[in-house]
N, C-alpha and C. Protein backbone atom coordinates (compact mmCIF):
# COMPACT_ATOMS: atom_id res chain seq x y z
N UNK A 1 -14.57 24.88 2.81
CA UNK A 1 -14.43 25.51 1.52
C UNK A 1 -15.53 24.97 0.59
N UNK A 2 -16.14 26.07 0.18
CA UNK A 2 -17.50 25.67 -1.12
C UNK A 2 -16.47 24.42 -2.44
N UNK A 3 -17.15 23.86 -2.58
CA UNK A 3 -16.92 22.97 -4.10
C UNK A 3 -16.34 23.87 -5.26
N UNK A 4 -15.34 23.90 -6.34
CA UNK A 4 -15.32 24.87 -7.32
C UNK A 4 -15.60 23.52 -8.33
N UNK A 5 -16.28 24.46 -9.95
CA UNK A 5 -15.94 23.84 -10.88
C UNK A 5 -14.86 23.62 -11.32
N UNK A 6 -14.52 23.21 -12.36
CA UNK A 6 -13.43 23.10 -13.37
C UNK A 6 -13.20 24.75 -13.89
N UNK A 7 -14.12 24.88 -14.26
CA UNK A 7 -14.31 26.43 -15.20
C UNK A 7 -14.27 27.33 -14.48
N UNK A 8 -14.43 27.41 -13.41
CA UNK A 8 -14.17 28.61 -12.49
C UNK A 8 -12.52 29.07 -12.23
N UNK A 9 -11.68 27.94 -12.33
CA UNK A 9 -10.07 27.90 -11.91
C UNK A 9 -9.62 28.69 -12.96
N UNK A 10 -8.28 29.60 -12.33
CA UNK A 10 -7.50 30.23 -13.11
C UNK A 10 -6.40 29.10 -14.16
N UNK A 11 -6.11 29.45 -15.33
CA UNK A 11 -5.40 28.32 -15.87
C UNK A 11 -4.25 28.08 -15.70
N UNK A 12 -3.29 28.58 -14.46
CA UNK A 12 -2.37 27.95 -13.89
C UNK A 12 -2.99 27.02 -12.64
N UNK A 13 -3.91 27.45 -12.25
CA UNK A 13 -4.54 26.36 -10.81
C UNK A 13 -5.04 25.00 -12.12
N UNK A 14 -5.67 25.56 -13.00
CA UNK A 14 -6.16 24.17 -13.47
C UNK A 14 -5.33 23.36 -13.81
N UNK A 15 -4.28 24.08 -14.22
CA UNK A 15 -2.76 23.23 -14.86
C UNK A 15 -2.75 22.21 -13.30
N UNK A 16 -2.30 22.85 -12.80
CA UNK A 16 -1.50 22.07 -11.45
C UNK A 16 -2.95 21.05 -11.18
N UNK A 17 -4.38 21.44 -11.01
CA UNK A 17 -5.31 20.55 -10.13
C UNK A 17 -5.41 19.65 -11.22
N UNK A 18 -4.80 19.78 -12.12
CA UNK A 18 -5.28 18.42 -13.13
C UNK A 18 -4.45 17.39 -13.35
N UNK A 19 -2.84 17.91 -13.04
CA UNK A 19 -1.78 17.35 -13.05
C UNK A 19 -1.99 16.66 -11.73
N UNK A 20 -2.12 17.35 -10.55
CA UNK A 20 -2.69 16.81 -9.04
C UNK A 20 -3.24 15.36 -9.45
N UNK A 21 -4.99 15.69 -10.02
CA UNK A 21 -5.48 14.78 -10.34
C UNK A 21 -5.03 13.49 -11.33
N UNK A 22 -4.48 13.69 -12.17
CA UNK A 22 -4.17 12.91 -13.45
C UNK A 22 -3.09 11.94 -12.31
N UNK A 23 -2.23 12.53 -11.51
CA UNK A 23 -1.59 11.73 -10.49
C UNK A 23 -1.56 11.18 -9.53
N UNK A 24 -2.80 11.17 -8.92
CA UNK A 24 -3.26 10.37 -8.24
C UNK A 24 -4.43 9.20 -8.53
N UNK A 25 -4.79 9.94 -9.58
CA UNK A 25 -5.24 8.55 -10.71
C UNK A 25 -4.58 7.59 -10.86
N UNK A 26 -3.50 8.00 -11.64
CA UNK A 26 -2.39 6.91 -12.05
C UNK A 26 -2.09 6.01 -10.99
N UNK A 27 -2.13 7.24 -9.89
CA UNK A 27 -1.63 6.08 -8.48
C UNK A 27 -2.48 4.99 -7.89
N UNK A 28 -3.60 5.65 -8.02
CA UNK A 28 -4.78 4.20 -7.44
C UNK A 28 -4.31 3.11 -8.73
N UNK A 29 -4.65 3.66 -10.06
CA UNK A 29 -5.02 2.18 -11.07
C UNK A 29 -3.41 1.75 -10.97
N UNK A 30 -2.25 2.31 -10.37
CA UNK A 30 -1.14 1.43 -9.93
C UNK A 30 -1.07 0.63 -9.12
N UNK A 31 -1.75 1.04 -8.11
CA UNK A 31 -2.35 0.52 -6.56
C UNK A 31 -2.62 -0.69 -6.81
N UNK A 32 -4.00 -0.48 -7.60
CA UNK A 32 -4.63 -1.65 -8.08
C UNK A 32 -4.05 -2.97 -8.69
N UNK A 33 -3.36 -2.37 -9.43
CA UNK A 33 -2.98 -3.50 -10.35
C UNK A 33 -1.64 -4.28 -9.79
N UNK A 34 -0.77 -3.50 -8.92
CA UNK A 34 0.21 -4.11 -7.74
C UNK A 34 -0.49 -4.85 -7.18
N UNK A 35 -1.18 -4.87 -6.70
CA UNK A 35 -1.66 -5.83 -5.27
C UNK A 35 -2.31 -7.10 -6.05
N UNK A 36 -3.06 -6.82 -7.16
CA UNK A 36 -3.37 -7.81 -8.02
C UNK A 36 -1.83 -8.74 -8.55
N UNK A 37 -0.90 -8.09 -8.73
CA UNK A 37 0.56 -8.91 -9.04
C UNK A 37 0.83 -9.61 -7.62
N UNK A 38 0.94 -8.60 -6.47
CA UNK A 38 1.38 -9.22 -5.11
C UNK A 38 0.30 -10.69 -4.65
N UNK A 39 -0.76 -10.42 -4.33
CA UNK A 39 -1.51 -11.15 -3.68
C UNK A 39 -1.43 -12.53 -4.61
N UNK A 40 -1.08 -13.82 -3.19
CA UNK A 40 -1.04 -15.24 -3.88
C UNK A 40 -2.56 -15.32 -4.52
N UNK A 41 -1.72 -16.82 -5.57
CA UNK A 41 -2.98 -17.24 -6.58
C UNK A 41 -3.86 -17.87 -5.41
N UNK A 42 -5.48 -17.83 -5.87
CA UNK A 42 -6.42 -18.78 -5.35
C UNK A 42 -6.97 -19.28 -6.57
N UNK A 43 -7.16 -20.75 -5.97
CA UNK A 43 -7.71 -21.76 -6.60
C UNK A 43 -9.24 -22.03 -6.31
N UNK A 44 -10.07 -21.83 -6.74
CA UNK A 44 -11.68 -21.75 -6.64
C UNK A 44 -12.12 -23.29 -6.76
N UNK A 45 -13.31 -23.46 -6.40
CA UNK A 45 -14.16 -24.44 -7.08
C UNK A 45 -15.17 -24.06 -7.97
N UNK A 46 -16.06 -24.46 -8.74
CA UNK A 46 -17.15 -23.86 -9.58
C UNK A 46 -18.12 -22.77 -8.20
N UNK A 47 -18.55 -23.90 -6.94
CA UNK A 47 -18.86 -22.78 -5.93
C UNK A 47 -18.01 -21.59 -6.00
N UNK A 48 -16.99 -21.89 -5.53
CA UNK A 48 -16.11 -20.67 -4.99
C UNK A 48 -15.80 -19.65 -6.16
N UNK A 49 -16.13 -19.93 -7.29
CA UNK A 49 -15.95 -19.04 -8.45
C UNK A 49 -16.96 -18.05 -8.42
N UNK A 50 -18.03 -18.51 -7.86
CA UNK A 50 -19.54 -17.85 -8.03
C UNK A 50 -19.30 -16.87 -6.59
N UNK A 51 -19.21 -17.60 -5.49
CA UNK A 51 -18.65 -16.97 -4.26
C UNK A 51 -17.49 -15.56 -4.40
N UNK A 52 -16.62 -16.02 -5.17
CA UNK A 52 -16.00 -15.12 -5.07
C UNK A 52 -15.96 -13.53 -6.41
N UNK A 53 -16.91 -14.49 -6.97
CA UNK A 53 -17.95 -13.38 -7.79
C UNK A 53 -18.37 -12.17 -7.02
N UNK A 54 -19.87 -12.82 -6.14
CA UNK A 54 -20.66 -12.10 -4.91
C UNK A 54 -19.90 -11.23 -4.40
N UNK A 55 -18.73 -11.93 -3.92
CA UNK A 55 -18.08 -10.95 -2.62
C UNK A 55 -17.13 -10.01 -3.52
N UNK A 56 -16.40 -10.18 -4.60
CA UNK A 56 -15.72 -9.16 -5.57
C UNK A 56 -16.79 -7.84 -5.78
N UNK A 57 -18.16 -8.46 -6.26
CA UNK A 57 -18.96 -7.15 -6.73
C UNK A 57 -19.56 -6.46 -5.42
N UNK A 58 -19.52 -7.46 -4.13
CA UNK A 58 -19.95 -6.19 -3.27
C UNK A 58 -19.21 -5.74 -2.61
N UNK A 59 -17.83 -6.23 -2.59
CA UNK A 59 -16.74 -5.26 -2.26
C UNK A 59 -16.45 -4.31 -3.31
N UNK A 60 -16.94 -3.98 -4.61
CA UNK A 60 -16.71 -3.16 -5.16
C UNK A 60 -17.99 -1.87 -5.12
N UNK A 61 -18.99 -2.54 -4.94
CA UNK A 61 -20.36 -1.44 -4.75
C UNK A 61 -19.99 -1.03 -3.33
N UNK A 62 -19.38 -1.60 -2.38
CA UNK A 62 -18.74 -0.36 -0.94
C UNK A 62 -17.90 0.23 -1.30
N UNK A 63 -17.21 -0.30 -2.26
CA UNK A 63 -15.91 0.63 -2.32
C UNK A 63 -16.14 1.94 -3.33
N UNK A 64 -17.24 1.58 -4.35
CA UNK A 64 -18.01 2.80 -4.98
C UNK A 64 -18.64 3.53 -3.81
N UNK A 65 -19.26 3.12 -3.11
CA UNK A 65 -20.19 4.14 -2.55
C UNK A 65 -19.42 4.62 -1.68
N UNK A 66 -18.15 4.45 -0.94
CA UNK A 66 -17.60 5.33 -0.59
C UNK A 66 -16.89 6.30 -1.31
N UNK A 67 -16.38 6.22 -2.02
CA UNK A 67 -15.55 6.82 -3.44
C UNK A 67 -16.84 7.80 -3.68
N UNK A 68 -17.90 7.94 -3.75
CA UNK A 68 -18.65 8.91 -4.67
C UNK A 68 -19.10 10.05 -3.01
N UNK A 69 -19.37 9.72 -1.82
CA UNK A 69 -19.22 10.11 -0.79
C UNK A 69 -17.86 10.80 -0.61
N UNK A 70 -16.72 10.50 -1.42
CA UNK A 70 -15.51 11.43 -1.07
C UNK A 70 -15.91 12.52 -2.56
N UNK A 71 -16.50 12.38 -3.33
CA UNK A 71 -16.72 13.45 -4.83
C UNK A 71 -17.83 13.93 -3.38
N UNK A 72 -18.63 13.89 -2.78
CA UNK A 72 -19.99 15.02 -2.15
C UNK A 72 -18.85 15.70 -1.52
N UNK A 73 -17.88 15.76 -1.41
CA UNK A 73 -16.96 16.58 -0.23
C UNK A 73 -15.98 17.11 -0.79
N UNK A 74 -15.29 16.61 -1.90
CA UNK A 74 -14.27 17.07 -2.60
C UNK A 74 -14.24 18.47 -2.92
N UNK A 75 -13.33 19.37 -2.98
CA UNK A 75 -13.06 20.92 -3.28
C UNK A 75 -13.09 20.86 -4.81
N UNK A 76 -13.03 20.18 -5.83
CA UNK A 76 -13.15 20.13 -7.32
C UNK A 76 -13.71 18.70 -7.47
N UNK A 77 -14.94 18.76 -7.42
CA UNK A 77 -15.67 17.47 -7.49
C UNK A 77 -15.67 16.73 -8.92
N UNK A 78 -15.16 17.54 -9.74
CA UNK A 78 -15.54 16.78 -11.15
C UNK A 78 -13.71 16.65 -11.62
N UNK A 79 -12.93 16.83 -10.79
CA UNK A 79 -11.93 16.33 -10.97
C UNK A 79 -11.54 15.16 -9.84
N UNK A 80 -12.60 15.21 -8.96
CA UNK A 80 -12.60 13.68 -7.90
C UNK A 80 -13.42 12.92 -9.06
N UNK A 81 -13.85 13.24 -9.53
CA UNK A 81 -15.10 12.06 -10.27
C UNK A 81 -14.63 11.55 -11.47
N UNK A 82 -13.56 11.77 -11.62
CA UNK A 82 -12.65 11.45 -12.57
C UNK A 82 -11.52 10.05 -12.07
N UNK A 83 -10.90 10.84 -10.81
CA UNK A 83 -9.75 10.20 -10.01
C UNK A 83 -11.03 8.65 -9.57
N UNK A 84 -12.24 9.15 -9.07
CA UNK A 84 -12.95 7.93 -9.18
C UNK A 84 -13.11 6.73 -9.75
N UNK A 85 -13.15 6.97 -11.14
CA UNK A 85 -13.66 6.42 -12.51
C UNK A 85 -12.46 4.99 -12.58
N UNK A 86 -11.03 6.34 -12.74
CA UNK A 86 -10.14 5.73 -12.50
C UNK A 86 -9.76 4.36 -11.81
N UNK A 87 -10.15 4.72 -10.79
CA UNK A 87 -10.17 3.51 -9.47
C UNK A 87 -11.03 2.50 -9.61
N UNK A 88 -12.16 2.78 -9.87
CA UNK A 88 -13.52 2.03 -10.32
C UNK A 88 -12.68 1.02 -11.28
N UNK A 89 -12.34 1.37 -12.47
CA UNK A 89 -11.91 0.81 -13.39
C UNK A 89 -10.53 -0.23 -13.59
N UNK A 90 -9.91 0.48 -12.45
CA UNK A 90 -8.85 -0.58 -12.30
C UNK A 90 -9.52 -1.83 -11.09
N UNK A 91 -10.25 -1.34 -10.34
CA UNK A 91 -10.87 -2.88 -9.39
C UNK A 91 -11.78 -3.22 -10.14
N UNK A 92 -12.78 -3.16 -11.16
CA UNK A 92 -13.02 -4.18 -11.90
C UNK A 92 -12.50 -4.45 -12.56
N UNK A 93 -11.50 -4.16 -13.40
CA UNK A 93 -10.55 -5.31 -14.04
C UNK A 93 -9.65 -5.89 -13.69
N UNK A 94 -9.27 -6.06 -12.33
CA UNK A 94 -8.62 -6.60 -11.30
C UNK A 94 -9.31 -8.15 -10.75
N UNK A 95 -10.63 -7.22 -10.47
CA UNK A 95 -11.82 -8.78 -10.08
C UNK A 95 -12.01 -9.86 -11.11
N UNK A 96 -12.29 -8.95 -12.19
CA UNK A 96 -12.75 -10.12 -13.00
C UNK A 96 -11.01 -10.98 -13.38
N UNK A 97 -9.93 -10.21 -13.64
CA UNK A 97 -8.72 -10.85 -13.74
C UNK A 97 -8.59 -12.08 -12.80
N UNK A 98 -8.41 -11.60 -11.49
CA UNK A 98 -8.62 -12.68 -10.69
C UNK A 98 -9.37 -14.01 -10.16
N UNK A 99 -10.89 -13.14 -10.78
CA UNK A 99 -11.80 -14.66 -11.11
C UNK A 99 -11.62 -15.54 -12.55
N UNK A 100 -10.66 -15.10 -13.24
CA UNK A 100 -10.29 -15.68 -14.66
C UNK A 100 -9.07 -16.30 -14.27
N UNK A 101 -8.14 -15.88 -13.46
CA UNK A 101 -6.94 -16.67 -13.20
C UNK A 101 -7.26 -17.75 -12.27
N UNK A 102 -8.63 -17.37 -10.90
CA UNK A 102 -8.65 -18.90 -10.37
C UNK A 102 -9.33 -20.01 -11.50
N UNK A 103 -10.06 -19.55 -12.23
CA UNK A 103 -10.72 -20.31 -13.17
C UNK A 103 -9.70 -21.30 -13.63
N UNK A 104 -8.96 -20.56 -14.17
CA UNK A 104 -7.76 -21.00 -15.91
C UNK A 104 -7.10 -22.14 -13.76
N UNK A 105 -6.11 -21.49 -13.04
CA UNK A 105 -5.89 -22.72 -11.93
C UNK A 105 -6.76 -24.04 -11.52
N UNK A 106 -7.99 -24.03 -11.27
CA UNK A 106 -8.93 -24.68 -11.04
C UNK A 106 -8.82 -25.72 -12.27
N UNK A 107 -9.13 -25.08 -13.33
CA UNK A 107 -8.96 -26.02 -14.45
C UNK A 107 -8.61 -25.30 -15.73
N UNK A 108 -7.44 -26.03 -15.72
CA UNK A 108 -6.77 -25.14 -17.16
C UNK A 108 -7.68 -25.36 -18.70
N UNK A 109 -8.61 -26.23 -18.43
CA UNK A 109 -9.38 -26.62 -19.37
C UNK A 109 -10.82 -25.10 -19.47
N UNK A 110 -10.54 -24.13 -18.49
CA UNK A 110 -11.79 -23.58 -18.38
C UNK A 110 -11.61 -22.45 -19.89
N UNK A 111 -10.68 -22.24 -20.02
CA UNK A 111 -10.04 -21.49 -21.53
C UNK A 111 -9.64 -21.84 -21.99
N UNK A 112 -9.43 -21.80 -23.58
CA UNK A 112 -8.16 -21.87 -24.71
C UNK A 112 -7.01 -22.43 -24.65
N UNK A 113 -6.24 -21.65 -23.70
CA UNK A 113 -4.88 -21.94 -22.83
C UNK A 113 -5.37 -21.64 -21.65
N UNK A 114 -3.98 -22.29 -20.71
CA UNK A 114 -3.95 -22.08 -19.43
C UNK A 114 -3.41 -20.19 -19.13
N UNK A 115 -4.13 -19.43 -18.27
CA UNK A 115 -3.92 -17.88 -17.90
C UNK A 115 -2.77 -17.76 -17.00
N UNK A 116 -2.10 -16.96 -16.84
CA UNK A 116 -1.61 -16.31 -16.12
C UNK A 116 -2.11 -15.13 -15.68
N UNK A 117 -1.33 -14.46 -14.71
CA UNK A 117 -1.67 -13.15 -14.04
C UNK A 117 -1.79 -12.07 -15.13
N UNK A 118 -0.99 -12.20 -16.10
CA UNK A 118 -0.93 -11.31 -17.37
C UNK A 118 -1.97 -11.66 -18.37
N UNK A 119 -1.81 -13.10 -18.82
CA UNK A 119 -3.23 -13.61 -19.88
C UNK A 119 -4.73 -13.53 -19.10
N UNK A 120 -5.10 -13.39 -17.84
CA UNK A 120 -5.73 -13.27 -17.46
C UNK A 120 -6.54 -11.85 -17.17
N UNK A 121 -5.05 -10.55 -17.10
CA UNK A 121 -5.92 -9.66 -17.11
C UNK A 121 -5.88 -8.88 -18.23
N UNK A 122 -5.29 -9.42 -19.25
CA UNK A 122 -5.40 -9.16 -20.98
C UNK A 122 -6.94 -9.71 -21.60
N UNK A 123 -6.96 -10.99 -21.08
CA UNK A 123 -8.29 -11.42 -21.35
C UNK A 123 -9.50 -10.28 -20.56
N UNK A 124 -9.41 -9.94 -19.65
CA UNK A 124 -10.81 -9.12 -19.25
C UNK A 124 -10.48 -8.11 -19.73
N UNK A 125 -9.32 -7.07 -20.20
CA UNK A 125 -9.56 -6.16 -21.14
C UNK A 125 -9.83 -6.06 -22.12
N UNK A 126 -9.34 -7.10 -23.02
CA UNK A 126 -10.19 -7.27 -24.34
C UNK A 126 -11.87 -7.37 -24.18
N UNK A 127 -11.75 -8.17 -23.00
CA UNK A 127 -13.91 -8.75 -22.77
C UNK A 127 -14.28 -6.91 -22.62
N UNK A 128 -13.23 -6.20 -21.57
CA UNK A 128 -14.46 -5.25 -21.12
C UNK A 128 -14.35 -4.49 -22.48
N UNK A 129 -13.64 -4.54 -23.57
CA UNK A 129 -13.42 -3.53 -24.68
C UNK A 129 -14.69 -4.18 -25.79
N UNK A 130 -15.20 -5.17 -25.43
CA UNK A 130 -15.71 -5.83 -26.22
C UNK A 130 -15.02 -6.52 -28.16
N UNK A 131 -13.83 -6.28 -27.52
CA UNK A 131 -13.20 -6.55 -28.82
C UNK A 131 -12.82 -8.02 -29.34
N UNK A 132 -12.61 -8.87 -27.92
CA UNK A 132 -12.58 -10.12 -28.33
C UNK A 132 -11.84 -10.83 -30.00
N UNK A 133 -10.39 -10.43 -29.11
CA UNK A 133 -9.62 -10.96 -30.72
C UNK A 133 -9.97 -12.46 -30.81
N UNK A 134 -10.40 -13.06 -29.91
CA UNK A 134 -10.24 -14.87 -30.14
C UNK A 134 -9.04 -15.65 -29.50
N UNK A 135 -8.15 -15.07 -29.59
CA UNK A 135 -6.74 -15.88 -29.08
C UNK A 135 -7.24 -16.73 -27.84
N UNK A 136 -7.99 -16.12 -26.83
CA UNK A 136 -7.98 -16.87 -25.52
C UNK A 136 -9.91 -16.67 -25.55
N UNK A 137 -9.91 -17.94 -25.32
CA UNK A 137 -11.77 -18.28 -25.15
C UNK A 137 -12.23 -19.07 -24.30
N UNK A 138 -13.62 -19.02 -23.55
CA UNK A 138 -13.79 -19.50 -22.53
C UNK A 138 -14.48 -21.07 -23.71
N UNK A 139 -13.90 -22.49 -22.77
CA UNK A 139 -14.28 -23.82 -23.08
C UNK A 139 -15.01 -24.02 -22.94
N UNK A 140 -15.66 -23.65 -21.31
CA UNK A 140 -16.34 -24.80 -20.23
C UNK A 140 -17.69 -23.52 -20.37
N UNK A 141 -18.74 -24.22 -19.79
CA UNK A 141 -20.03 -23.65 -19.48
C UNK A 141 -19.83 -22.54 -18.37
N UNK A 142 -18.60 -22.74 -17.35
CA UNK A 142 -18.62 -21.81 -16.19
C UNK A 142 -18.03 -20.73 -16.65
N UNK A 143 -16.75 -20.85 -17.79
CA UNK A 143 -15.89 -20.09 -18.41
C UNK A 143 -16.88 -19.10 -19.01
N UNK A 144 -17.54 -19.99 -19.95
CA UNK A 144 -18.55 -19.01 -20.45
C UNK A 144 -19.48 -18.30 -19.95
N UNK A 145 -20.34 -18.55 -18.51
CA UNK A 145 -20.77 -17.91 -17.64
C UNK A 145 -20.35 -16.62 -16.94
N UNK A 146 -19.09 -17.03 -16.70
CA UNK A 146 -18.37 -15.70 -16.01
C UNK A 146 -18.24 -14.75 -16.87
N UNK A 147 -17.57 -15.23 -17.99
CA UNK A 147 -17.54 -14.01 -19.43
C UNK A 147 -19.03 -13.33 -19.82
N UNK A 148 -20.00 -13.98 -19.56
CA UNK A 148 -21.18 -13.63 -20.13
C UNK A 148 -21.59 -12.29 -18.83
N UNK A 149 -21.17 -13.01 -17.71
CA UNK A 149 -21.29 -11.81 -16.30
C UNK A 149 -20.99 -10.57 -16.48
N UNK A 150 -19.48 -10.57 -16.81
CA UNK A 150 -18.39 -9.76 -17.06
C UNK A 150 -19.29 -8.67 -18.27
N UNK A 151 -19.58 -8.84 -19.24
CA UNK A 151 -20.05 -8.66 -20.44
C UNK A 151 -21.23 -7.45 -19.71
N UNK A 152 -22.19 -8.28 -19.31
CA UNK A 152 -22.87 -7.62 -18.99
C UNK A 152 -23.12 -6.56 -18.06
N UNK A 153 -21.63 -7.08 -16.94
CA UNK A 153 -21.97 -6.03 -16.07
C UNK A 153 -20.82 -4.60 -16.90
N UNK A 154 -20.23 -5.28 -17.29
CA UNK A 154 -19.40 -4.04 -18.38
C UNK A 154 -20.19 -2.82 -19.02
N UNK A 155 -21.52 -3.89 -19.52
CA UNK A 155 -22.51 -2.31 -19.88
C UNK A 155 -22.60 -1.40 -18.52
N UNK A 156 -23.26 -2.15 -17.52
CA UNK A 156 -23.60 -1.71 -16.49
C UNK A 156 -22.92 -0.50 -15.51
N UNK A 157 -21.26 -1.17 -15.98
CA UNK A 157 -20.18 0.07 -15.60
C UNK A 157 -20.21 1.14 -16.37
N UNK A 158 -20.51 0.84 -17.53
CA UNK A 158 -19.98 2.28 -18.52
C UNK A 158 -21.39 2.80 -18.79
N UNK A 159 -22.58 2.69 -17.94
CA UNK A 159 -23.89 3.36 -18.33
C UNK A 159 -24.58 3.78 -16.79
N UNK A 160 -24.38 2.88 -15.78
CA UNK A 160 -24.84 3.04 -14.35
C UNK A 160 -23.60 3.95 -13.70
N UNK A 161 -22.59 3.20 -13.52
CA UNK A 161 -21.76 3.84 -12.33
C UNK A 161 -21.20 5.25 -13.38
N UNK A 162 -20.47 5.20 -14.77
CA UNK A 162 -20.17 6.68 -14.71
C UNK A 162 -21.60 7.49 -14.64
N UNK A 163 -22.84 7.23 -14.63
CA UNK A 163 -23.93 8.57 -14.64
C UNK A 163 -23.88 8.94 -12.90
N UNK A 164 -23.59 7.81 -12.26
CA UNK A 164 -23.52 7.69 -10.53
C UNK A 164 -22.04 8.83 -10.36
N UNK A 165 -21.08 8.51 -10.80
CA UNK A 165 -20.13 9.27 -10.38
C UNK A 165 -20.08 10.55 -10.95
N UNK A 166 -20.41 10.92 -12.31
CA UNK A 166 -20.58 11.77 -12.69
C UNK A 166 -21.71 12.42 -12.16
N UNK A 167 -22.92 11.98 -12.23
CA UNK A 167 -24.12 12.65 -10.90
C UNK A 167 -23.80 13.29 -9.49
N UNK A 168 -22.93 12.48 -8.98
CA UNK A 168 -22.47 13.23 -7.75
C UNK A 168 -21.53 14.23 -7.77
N UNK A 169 -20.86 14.20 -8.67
CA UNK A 169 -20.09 15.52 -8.91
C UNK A 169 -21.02 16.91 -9.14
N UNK A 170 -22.01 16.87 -10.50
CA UNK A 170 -22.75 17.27 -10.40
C UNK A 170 -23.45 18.31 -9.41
N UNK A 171 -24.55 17.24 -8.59
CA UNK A 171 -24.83 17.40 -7.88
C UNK A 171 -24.42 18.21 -6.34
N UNK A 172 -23.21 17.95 -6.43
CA UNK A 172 -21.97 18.40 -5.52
C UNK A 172 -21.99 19.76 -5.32
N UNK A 173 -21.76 19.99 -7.22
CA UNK A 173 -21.82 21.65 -7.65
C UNK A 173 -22.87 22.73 -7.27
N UNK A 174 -23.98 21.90 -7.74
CA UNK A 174 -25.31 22.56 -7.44
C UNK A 174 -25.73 22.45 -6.14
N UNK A 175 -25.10 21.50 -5.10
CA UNK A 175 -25.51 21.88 -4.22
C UNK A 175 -25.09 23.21 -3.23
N UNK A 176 -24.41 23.61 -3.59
CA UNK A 176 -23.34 24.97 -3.09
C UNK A 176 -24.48 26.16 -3.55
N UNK A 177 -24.97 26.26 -4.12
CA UNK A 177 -25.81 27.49 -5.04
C UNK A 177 -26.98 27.74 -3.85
């Protein structure tokens, strides 16, 4: 079956493919954020913080590049590139949660207060919102390192990967013509 747009669907199909979509969204960034509750704490070293940096972001650039490989195939590609975004967005704020909670374990001195699974992934939503109320702040030089990571690759998400996911949708379209 050729790719359709959005705009091409009758507005009972769009009703339902959006509701489709909007629900299986929900279900990955549920996905996500379960397994982030399930999976035991790890305790890092300053190495293993950096380590488990590396291997977070390139398990997330496979797990993008397959994700945008399912939008080249998708039957409503710009409603996969959405359900994408979605997903994208809940595993990086999952990663960085988890490299903030081994941190705050490792040494409760690395923030403000000591994190939990909850202060921990409150803290990377405020970082990725750039809103930074203050309540919880990184102490240590590594604390502040990771936040400074986070920070930056935050532009990187909201300027690289949506033009990437949104491009392949795109692209998706026009390639049918």
């Amino acid at each position: 079956m050729s790719p359709r747009a959005i705009s091409e669907l009758e507005p009972k199909e769009l009703r339902r493919q959006l509701a489709l979509s909007s629900l299986r969204a929900l279900s990955f960034f549920a996905s996500v954020l379960a397994v982030y509750f399930i999976i035991p704490d790890f305790t890092a070293s300053d190495l293993g913080t950096w380590i488990q940096l590396i291997v977070g972001i390139v398990f997330f650039v496979v797990i993008l590049g397959w994700q945008v490989k399912r939008i080249r195939t998708a039957d409503i590609p710009e409603l996969r590139a959405i359900e994408v975004l979605a997903f994208a967005l809940a595993l990086f704020l999952v990663l960085f949660a988890g490299i903030y909670l081994s941190l705050s374990a490792s040494d409760p001195g690395n923030f403000s207060e000591p994190l939990s699974r909850i202060g921990s992934l409150y803290f990377t939503v405020v970082t990725f919102g750039t809103v930074g109320f203050g309540d919880i702040t990184p102490t240590t030089d590594l604390g502040r390192l990771v936040s400074s990571a986070q920070v930056i690759l935050d532009l990187v998400f909201i300027g690289l990967i949506v033009r990437v996911i949104l491009g392949a949708s795109k692209r998706t379209l026009e390639s049918r013509e």
